[in-house]
N, C-alpha and C. Protein backbone atom coordinates (compact mmCIF):
# COMPACT_ATOMS: atom_id res chain seq x y z
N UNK A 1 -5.35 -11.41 -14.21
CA UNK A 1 -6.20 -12.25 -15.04
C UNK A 1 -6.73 -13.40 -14.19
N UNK A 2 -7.80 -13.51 -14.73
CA UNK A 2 -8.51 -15.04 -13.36
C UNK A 2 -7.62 -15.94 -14.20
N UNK A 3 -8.27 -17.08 -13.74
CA UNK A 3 -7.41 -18.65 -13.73
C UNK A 3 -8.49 -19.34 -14.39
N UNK A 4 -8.15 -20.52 -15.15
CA UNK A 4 -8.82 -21.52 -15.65
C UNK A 4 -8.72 -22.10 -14.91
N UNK A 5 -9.87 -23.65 -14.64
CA UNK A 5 -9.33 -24.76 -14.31
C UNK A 5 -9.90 -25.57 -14.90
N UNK A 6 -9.04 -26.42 -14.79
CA UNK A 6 -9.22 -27.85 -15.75
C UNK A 6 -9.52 -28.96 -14.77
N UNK A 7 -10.48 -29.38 -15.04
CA UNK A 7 -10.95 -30.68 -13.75
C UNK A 7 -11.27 -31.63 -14.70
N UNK A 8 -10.58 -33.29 -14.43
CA UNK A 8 -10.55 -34.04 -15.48
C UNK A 8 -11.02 -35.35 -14.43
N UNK A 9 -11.87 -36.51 -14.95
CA UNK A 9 -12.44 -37.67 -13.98
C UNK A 9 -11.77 -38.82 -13.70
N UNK A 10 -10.15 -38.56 -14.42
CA UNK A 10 -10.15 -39.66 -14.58
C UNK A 10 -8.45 -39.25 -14.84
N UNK A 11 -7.45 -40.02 -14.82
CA UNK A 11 -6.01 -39.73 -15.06
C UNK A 11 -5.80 -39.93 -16.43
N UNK A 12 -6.39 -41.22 -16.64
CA UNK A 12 -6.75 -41.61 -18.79
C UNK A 12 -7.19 -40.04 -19.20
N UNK A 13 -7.66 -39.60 -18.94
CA UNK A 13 -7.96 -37.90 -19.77
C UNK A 13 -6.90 -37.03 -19.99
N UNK A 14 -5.86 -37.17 -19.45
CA UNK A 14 -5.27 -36.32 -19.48
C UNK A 14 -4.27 -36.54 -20.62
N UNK A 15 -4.03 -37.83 -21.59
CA UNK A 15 -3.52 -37.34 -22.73
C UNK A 15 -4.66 -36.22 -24.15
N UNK A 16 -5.87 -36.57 -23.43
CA UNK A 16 -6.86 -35.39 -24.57
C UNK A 16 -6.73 -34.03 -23.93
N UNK A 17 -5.99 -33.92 -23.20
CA UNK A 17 -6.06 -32.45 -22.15
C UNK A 17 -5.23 -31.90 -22.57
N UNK A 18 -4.09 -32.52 -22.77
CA UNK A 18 -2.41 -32.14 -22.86
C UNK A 18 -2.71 -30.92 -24.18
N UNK A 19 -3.66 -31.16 -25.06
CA UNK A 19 -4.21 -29.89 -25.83
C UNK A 19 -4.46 -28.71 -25.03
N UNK A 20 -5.30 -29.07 -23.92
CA UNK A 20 -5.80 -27.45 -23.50
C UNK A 20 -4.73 -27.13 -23.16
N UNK A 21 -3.93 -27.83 -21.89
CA UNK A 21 -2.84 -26.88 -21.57
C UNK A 21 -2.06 -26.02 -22.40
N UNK A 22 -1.86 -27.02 -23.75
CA UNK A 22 -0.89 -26.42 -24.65
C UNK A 22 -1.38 -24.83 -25.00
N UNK A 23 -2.54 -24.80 -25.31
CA UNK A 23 -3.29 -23.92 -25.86
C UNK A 23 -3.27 -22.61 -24.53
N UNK A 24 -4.13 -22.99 -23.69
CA UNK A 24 -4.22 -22.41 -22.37
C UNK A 24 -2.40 -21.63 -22.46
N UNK A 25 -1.32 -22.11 -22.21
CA UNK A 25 -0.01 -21.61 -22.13
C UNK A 25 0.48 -20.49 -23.64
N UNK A 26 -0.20 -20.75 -24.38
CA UNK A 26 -0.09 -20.37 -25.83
C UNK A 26 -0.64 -18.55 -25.47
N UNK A 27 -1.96 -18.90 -24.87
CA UNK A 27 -2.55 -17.82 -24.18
C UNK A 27 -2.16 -17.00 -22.91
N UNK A 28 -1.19 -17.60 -22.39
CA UNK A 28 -0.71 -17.14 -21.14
C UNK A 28 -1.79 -16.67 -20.28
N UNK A 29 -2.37 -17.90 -19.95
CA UNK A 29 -3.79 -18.00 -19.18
C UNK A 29 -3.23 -19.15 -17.92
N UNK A 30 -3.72 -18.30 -16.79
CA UNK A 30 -2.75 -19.55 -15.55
C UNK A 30 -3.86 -19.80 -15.22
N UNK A 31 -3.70 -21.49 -15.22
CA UNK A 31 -4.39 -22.51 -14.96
C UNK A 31 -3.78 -23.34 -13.97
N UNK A 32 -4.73 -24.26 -13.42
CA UNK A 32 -4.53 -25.08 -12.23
C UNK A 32 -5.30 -26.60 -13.15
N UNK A 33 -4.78 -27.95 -12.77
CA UNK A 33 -5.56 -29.17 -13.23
C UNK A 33 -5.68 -29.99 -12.25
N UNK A 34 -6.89 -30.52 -11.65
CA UNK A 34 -7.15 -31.65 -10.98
C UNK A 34 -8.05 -32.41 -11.17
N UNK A 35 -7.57 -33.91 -10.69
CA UNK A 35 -8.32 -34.83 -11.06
C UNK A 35 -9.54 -35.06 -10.03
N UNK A 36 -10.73 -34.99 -10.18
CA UNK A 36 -11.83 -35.56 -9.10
C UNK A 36 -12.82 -36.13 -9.79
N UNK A 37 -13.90 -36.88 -8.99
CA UNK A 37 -15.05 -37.74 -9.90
C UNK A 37 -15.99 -37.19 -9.22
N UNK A 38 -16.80 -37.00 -10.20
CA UNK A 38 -18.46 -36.39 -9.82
C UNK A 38 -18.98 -37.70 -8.60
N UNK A 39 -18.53 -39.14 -9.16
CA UNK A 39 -18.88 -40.34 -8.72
C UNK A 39 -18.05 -40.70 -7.44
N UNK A 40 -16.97 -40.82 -7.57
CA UNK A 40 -16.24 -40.94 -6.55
C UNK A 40 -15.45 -40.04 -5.29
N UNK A 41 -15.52 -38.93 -5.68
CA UNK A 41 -15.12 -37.69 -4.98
C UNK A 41 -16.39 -36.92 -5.20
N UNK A 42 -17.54 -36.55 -5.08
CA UNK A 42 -18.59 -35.80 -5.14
C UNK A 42 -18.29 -35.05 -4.23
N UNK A 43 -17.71 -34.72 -2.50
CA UNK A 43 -17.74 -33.60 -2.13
C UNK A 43 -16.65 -33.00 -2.13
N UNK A 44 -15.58 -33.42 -2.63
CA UNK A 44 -14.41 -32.30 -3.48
C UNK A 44 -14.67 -31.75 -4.55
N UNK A 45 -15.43 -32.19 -5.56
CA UNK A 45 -15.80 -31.59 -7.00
C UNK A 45 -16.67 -30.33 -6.41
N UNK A 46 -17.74 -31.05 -5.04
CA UNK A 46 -18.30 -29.77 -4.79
C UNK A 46 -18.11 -28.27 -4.22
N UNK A 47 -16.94 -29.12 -3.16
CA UNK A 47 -16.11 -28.06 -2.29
C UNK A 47 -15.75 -27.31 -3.26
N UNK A 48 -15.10 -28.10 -4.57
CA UNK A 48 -13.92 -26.97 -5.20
C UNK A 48 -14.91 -26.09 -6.32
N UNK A 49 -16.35 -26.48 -6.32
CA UNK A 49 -16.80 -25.46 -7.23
C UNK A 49 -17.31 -24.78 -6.33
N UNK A 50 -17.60 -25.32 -5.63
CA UNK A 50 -18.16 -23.75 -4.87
C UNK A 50 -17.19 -22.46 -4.49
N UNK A 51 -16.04 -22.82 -4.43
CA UNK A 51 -15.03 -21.77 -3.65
C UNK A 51 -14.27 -21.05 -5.02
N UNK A 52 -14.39 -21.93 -6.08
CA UNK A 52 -14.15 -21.51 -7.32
C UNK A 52 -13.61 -19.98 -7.84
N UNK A 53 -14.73 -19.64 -7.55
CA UNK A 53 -14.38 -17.67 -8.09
C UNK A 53 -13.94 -17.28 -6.95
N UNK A 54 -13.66 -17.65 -5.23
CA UNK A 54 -13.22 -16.68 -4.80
C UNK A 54 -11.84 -17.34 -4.55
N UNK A 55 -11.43 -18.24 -5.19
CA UNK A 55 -9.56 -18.82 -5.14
C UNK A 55 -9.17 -17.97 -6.46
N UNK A 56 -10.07 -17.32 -7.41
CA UNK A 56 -9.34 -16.81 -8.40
C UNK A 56 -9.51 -17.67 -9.72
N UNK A 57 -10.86 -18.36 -9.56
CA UNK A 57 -10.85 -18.99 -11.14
C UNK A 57 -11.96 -18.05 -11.73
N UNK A 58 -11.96 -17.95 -13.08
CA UNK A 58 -13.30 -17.42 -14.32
C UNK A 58 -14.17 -18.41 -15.04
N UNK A 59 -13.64 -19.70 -15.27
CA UNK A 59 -13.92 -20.58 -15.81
C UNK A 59 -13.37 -21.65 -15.68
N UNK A 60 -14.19 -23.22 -15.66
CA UNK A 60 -13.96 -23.95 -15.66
C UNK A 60 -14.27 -25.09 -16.47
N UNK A 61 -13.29 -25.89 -16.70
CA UNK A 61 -13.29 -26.99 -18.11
C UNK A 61 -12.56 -28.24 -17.52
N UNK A 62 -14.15 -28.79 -18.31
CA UNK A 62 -14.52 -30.38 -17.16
C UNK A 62 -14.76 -31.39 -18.13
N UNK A 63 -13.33 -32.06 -18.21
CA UNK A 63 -13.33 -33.76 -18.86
C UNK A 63 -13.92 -34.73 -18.36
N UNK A 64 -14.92 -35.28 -19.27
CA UNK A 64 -15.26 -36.65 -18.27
C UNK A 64 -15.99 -37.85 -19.45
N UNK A 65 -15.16 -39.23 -18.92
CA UNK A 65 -15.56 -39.99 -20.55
C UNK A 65 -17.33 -40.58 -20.01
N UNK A 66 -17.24 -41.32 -21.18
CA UNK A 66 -18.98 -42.66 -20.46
C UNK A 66 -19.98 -41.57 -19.28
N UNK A 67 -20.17 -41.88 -18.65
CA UNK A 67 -21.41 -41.42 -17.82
C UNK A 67 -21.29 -39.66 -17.72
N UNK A 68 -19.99 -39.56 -17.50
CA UNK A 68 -19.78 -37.91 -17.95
C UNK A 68 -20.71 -36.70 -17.06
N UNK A 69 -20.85 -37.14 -15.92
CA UNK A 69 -21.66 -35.87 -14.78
C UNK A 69 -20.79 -35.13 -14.11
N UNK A 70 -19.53 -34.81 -14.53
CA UNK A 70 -18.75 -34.09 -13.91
C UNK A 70 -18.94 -32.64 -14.16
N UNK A 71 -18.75 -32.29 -15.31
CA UNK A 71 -19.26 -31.14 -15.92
C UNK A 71 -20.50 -30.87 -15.15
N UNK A 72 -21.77 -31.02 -14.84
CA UNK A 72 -22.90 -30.65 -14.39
C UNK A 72 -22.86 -30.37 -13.18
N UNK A 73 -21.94 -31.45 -12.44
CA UNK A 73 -21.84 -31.68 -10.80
C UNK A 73 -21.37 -30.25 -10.40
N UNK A 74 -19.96 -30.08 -11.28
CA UNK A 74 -19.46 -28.55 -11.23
C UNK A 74 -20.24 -27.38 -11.11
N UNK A 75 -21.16 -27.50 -12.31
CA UNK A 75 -21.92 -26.66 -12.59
C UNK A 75 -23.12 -26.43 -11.92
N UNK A 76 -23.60 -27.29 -10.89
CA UNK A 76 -24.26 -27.26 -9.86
C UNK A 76 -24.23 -26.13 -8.89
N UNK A 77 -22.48 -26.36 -8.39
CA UNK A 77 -22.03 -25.55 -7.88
C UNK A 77 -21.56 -24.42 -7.64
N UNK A 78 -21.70 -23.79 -9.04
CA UNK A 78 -21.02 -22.78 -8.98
C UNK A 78 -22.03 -21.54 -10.24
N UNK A 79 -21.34 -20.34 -10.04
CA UNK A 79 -22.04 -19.70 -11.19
C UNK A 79 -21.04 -19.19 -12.66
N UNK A 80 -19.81 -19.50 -12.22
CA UNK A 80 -18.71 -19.54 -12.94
C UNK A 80 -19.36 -20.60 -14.20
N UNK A 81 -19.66 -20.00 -15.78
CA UNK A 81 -18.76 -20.88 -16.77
C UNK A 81 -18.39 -22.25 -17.22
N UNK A 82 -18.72 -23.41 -17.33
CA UNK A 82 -18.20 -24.39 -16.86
C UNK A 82 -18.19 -24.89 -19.21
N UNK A 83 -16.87 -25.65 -19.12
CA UNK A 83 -17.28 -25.86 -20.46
C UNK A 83 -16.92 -27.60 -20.30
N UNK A 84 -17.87 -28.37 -20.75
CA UNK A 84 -17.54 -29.73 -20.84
C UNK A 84 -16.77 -30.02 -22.27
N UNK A 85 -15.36 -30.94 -21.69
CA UNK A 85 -15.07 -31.92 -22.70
C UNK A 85 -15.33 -33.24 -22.92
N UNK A 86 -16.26 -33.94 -23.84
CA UNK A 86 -16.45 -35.27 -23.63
C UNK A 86 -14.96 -36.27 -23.96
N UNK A 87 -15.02 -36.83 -23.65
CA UNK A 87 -13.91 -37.63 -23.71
C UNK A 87 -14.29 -39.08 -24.41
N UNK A 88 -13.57 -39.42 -25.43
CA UNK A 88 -13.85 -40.66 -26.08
C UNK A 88 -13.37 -41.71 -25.16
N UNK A 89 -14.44 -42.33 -24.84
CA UNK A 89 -13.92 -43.88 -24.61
C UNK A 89 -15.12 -45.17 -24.85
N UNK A 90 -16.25 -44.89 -24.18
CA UNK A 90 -17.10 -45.87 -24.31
C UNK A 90 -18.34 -45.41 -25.71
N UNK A 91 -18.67 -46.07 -26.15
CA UNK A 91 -20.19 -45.52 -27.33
C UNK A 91 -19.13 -44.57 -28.44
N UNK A 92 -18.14 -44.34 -28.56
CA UNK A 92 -17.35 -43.53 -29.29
C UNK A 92 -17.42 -42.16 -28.63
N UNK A 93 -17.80 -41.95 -27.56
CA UNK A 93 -17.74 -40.59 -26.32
C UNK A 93 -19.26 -39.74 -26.92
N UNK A 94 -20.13 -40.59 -28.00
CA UNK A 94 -21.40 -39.89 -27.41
C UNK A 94 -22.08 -40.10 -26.20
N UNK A 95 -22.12 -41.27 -25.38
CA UNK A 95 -22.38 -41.27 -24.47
C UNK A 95 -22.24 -39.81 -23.38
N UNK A 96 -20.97 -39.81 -23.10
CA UNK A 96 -20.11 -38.70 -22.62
C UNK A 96 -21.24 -37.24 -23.32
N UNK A 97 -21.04 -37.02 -24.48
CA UNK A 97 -21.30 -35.85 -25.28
C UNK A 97 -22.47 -35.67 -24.57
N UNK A 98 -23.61 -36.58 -24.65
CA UNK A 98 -25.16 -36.69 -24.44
C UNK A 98 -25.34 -36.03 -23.20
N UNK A 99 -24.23 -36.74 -22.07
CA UNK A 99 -24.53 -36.72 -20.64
C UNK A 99 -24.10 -34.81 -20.19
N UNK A 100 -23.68 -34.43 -21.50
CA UNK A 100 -22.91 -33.37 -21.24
C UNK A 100 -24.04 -31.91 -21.35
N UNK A 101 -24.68 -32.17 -22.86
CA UNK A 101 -25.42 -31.29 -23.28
C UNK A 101 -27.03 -31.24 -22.65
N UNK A 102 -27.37 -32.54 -21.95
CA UNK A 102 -28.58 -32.38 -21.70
C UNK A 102 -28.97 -32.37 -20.84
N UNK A 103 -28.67 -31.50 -19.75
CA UNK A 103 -28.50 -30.65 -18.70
C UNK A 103 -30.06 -30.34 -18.11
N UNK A 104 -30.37 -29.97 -16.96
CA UNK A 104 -31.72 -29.66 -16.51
C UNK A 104 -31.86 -27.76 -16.71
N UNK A 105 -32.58 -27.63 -17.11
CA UNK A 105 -32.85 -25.55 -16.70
C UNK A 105 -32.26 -25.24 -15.78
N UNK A 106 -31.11 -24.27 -16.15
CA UNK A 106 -30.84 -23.48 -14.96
C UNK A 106 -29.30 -23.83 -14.59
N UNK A 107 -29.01 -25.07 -15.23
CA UNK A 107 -27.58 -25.52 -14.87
C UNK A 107 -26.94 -25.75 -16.22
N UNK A 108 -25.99 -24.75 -16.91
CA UNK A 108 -26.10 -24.83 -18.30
C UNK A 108 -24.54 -25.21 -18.16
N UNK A 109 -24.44 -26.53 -18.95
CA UNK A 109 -22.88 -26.72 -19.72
C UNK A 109 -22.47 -26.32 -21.02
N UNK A 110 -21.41 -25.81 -21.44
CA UNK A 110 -20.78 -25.70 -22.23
C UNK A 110 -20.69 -26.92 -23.13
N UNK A 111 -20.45 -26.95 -24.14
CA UNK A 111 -19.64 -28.88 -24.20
C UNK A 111 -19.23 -28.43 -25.47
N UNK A 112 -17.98 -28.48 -25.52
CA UNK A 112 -17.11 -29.09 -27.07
C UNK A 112 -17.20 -30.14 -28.22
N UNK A 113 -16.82 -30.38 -29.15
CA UNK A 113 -16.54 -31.56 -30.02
C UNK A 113 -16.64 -32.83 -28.67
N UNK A 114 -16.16 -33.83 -28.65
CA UNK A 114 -15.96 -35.32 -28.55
C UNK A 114 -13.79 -34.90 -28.77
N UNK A 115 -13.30 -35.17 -27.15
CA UNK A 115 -11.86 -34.68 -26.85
C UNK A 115 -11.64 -33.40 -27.67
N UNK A 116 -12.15 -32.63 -27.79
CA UNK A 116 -12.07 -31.13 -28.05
C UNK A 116 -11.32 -30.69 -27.48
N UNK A 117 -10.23 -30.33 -27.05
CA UNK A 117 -9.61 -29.98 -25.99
C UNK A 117 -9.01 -28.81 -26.27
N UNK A 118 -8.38 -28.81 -27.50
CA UNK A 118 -8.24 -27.30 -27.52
C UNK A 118 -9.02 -26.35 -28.10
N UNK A 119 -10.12 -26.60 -28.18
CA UNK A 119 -11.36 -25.84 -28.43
C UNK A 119 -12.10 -25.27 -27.17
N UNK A 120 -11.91 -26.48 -26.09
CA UNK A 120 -12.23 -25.48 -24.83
C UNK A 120 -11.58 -24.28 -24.21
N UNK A 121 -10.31 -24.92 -24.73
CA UNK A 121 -9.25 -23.65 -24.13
C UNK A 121 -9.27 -22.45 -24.53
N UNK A 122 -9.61 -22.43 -26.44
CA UNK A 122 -9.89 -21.21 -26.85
C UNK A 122 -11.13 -21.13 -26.25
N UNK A 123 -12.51 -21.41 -26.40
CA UNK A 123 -13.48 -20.94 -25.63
C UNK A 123 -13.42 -20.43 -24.28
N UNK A 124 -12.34 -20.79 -22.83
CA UNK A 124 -12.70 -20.52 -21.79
C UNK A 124 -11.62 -19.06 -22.20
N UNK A 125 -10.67 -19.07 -23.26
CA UNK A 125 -9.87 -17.60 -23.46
C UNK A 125 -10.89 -16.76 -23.78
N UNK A 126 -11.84 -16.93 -24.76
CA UNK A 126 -12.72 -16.07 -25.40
C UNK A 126 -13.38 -15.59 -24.19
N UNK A 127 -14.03 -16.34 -23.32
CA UNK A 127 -14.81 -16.07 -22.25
C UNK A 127 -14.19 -14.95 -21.21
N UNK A 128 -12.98 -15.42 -20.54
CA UNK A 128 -11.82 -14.65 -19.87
C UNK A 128 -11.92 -13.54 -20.86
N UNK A 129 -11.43 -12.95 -21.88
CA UNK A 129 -11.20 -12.27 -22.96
C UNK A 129 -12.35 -10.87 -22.63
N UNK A 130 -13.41 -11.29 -22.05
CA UNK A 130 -14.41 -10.53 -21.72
C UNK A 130 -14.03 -9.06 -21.64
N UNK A 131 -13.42 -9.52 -19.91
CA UNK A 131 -13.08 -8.78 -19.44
C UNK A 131 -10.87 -8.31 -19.25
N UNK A 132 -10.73 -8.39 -20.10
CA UNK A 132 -9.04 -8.83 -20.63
C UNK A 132 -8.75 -8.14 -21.99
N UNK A 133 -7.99 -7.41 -22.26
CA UNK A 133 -8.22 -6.54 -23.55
C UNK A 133 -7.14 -7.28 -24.48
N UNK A 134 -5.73 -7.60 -23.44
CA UNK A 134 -4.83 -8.01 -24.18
C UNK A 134 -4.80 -9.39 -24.79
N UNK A 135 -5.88 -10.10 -23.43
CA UNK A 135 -6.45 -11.94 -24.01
C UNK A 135 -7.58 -11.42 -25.41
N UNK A 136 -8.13 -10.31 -25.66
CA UNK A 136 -9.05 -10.11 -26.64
C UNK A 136 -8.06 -10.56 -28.18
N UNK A 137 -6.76 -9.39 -27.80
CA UNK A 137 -6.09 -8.95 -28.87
C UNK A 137 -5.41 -10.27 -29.27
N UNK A 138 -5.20 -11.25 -28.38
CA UNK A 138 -4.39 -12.39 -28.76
C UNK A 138 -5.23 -13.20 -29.48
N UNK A 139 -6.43 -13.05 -29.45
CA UNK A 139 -7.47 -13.77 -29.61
C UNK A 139 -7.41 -13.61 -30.84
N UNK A 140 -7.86 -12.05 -30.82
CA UNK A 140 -7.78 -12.08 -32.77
C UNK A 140 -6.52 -12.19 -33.96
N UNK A 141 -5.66 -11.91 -32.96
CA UNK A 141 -4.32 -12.39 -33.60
C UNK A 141 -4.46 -13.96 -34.13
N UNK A 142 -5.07 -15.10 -32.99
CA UNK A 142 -4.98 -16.31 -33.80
C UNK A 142 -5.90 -16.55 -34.80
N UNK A 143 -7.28 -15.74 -34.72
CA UNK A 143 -8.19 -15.45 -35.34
C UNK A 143 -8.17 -15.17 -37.28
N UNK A 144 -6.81 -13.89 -37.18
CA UNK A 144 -6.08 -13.20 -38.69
C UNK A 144 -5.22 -14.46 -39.15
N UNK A 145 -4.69 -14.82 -37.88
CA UNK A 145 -3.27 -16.37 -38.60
C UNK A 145 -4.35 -17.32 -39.14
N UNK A 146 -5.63 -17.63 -38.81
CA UNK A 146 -6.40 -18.98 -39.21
C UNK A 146 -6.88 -18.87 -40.51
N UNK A 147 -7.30 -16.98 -40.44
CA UNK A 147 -7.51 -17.02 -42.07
C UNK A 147 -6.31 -16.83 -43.11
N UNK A 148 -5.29 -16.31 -42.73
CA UNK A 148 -4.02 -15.80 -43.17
C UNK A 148 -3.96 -17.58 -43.98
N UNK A 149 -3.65 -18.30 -43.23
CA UNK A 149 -3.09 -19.66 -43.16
C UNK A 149 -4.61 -20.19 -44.53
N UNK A 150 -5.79 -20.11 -44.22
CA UNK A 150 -6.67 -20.41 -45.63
C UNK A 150 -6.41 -19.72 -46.74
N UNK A 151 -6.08 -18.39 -46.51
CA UNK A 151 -5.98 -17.47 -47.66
C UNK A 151 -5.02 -18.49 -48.60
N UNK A 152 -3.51 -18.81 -47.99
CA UNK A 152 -2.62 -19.27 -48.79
C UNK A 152 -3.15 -20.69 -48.86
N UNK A 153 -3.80 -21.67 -48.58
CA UNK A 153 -3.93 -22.67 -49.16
C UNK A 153 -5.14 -23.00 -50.32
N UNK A 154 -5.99 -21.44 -50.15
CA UNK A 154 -6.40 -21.41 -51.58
C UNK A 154 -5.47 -20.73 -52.86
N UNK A 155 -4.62 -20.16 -52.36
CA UNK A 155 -4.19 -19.55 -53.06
C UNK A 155 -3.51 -20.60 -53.88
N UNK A 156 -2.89 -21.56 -53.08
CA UNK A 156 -2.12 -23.01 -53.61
C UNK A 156 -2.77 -23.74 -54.06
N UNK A 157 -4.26 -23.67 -53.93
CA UNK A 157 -5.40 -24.98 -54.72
C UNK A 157 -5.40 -24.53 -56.17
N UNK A 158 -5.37 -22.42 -56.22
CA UNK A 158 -5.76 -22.00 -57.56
C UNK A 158 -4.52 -22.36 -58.95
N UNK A 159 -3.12 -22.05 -57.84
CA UNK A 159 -2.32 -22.07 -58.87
C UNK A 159 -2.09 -23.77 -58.89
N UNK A 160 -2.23 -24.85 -58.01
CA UNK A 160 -2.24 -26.35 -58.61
C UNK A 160 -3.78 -26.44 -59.53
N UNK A 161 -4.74 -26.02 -59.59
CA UNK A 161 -5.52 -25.82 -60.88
C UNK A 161 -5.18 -25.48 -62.18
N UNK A 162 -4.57 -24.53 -61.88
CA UNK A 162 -3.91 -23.31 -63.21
C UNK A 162 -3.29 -24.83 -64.13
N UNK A 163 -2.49 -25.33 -63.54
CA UNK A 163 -1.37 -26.53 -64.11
C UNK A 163 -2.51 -27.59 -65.14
């Protein structure tokens, strides 16, 4: 199975992350996390997207709060996938969100909710999942539990009505 990676701008991100991993491990999807700045490390973010798919990654998921060009910088580089998480901190993380989605032709980000984090993780599984029969099947397994899990809380709205 390829590898995720999680590239975050900042060390503050990594309590909105602590979701993907969770999720990511849930999936038994091996992942790698490092911290670099589009701003301050620009030719490690670049080194490491470029070499990206041939170290063994499929996708990559890129935290970054306020100015938020990490995600793109990545995505510059590489042809791998890239899904942005905005990260709340400054403007309530639209800032972040904005810097995420509005991308030039040709260099397309992903982007989640505002700290979405385990929404990327299922997304970069779905993606992996492609080509992965057994990441498919897990997939829809959480897929049956999400409705399984609504089924019974309507079922509990009808009979607290009934009363």
């Amino acid at each position: 199975m390829k590898k995720a990676a999680v590239i975050m701008g900042s060390d503050s991100d990594l309590p909105v992350l602590d979701k993907t991993f969770k999720k990511l491990r849930e999936f038994d999807i091996p992942f790698e996390a490092h911290i670099m700045s589009a701003h301050r490390t620009p030719e490690k973010a670049a080194e490491f997207a470029k070499n990206a798919r041939e170290n063994g990654f499929g996708v990559i998921i890129a935290a970054a709060g306020m100015a938020a060009h990490l995600a793109g910088v990545l995505a510059s580089f590489t042809t791998l996938p890239v899904i942005a998480v905005p990260i709340k901190s400054s403007l309530d993380g639209l800032d972040a969100l904005l810097a995420m989605v509005q991308m030039p032709p040709g260099i397309p980000v992903a982007a989640v909710a505002i700290d979405g984090a385990d929404n990327a993780a299922i997304l970069a599984a779905q993606i992996l999942a492609v080509s992965d029969d057994s990441l498919a099947q897990k997939l829809t397994a959480m897929k049956a539990d999400m409705a399984q899990k609504v089924a019974e809380k309507d079922r509990q709205l009808q009979e607290k009505l009934k009363q």
